[in-house]
Protein backbone atom coordinates (compact mmCIF):
# COMPACT_ATOMS: atom_id res chain seq x y z
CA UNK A 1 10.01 -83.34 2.48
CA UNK A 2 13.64 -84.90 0.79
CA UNK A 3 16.41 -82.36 0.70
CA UNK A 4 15.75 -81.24 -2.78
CA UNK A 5 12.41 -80.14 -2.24
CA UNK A 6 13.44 -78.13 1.02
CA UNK A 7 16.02 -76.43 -1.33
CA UNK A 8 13.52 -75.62 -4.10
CA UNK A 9 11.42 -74.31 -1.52
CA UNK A 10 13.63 -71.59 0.32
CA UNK A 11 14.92 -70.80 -3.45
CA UNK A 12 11.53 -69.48 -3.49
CA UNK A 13 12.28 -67.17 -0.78
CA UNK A 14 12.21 -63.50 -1.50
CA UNK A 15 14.94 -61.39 0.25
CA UNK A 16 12.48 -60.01 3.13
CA UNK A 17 11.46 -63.82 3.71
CA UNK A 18 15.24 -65.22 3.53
CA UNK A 19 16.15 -62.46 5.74
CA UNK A 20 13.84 -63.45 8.83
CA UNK A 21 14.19 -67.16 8.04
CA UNK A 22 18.31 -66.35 8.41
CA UNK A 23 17.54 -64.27 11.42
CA UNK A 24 15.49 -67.23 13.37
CA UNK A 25 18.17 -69.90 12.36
CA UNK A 26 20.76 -67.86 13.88
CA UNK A 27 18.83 -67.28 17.05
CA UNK A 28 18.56 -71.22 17.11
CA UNK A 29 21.49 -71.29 16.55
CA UNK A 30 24.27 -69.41 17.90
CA UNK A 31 26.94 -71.31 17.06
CA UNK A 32 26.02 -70.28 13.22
CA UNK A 33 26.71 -66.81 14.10
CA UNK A 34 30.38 -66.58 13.04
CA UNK A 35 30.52 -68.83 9.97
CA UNK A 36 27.72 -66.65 8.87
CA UNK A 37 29.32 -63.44 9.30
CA UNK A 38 32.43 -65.22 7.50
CA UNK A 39 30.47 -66.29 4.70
CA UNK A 40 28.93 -62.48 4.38
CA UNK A 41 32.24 -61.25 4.62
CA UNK A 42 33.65 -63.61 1.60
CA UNK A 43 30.69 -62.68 -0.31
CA UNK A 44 30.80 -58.68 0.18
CA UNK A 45 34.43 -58.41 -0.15
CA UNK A 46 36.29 -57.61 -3.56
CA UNK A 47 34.74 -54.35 -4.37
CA UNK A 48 35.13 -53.60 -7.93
CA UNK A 49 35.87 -50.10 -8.28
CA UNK A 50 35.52 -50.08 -11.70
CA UNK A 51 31.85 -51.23 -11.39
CA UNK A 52 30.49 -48.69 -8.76
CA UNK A 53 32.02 -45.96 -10.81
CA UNK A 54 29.61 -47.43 -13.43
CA UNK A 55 26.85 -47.81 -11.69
CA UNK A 56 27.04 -43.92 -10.41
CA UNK A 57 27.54 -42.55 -13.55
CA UNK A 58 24.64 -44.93 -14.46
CA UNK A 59 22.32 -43.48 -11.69
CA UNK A 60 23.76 -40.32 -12.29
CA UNK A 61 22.55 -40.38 -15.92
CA UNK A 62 19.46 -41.33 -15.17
CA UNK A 63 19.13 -36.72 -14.31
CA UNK A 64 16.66 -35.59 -16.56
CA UNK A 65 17.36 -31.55 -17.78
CA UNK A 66 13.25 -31.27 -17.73
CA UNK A 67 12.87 -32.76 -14.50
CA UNK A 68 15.27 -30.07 -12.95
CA UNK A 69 13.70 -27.46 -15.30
CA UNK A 70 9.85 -28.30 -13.90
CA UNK A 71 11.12 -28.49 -10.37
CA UNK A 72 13.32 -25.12 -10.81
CA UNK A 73 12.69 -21.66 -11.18
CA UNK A 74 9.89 -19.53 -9.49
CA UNK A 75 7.40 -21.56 -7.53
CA UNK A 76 4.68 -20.65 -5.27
CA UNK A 77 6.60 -21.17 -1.98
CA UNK A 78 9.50 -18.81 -3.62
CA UNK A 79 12.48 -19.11 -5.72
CA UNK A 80 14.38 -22.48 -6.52
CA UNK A 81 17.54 -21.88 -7.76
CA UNK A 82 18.50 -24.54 -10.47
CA UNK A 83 22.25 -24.26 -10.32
CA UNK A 84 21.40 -25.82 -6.42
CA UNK A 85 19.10 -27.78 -7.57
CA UNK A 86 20.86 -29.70 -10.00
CA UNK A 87 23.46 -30.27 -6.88
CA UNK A 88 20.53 -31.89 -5.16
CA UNK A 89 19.27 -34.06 -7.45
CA UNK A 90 22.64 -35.48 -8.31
CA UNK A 91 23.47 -35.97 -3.83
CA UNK A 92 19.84 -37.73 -3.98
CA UNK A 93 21.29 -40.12 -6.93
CA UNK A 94 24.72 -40.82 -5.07
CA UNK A 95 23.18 -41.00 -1.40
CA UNK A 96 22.82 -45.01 -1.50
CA UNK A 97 26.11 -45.30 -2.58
CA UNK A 98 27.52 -43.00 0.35
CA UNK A 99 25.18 -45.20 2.73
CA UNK A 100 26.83 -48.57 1.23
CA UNK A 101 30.27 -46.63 1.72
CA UNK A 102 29.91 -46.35 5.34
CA UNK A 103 28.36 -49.69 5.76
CA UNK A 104 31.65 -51.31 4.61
CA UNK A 105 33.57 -48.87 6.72
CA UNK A 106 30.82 -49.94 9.95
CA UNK A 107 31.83 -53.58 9.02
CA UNK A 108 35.39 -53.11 9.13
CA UNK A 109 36.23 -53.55 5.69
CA UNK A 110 38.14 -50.72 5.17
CA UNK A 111 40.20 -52.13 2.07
CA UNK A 112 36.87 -52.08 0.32
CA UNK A 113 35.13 -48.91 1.86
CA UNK A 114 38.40 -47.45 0.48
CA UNK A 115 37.66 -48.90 -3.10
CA UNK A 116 34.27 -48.20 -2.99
CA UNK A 117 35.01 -44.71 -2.40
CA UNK A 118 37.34 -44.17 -5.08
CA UNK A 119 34.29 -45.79 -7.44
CA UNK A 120 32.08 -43.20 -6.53
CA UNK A 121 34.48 -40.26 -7.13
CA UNK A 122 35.34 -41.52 -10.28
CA UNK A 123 31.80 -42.41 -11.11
CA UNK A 124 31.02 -38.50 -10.44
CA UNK A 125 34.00 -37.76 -12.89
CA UNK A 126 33.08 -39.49 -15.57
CA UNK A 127 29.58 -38.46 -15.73
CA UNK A 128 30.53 -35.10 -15.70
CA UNK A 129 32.84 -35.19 -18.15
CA UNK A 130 30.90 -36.58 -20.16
CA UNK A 131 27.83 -38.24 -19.69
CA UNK A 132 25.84 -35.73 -18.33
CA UNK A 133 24.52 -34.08 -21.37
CA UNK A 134 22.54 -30.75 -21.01
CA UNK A 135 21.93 -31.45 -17.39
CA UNK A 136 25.58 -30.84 -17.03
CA UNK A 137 24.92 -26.97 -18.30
CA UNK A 138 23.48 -26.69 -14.74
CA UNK A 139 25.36 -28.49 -12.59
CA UNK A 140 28.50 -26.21 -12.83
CA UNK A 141 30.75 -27.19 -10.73
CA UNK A 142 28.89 -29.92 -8.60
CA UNK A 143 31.69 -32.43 -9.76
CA UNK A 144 34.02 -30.87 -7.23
CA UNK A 145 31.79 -30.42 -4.64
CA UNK A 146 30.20 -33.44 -4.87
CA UNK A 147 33.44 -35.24 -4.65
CA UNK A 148 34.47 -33.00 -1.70
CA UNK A 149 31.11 -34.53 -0.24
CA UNK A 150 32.09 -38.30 -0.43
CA UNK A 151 35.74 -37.53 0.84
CA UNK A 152 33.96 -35.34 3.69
CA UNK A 153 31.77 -38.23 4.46
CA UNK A 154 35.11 -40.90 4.44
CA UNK A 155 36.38 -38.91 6.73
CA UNK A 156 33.44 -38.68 9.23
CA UNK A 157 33.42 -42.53 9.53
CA UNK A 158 37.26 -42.99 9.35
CA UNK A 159 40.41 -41.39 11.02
CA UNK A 160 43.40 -42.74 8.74
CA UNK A 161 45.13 -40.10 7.56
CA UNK A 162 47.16 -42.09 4.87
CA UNK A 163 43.98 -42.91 3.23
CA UNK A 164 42.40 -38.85 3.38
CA UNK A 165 45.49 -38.11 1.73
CA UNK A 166 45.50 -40.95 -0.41
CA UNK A 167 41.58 -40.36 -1.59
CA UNK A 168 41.85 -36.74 -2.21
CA UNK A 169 45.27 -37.07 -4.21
CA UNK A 170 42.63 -39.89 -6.36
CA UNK A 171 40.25 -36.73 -6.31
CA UNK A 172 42.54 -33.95 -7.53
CA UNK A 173 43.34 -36.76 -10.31
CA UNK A 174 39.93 -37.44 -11.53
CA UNK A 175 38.98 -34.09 -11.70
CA UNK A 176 41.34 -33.20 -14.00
CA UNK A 177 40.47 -35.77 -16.63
């Protein structure tokens, strides 16, 4: 096979498949190891905070005031209260984003954990304060306490107490827009 048709071929590749084939190179090849990890690094770094706050509003959006309505109320295993459930739908919505949060933190990319973080807050923000249409009736409140939640979970993963104080100032901030 020439070169090009190597290339075409592992641009077939779907992720799972470029994953393992990335994983046996490596184990070939251990010398590989760090200029991979540098190249991840380049590539992950750079968060856009502007762009996860619009892709949790997005996801956030996405809450459907019938949804919460048919999965609220009284049901046969008791009494589901919507106001809490609201809350819940909206930590299942912003869960992967908390998960890709830490990630950056676990890789040592604080700088962009850090932005990240501020994205999702704001993200929250705006879709409450405006975005989140009659679904927003019930979720009274769960701006602030969802926001609480991603600071809570910052601080689980890291200890620097400029950036707490830095990320709930940001909070206090976009709350009151």
């Amino acid at each position: 096979m020439t070169k090009k048709q190597d290339q075409i071929f592992l641009s077939t590749l779907n992720d799972d498949q470029a994953q393992r084939v990335l994983i046996h190179l490596l184990q070939a090849n251990e010398e590989l190891i760090p200029v991979a990890a540098a190249i991840a690094r380049e590539i992950l770094s750079g968060i856009d905070e502007d762009d996860i706050s619009e892709w949790v509003w997005s996801s956030l959006s996405e809450l459907d005031v019938q949804d919460l309505w048919q999965e609220s109320g009284r049901t046969r295993y008791g009494y589901v209260d919507p106001y809490e459930h609201s809350y819940e739908m909206m930590e299942s919505k912003i869960e992967p984003f908390l998960d890709e949060m830490e990630n950056y933190i676990d890789r040592d990319m604080v700088d962009d954990a850090f932005s990240y973080c501020r994205g999702i807050i704001r993200g929250i923000c705006v879709y409450m304060s405006g975005c989140a249409g009659d679904f927003g009736d019930w979720a009274v409140d769960s701006d602030d306490g969802l926001t609480y939640d991603v600071i809570e979970r910052w601080k689980s993963k890291n200890i620097n107490p400029n950036k707490v104080a830095e990320l709930e100032t940001w909070r206090v901030e976009c709350l009151k827009r």
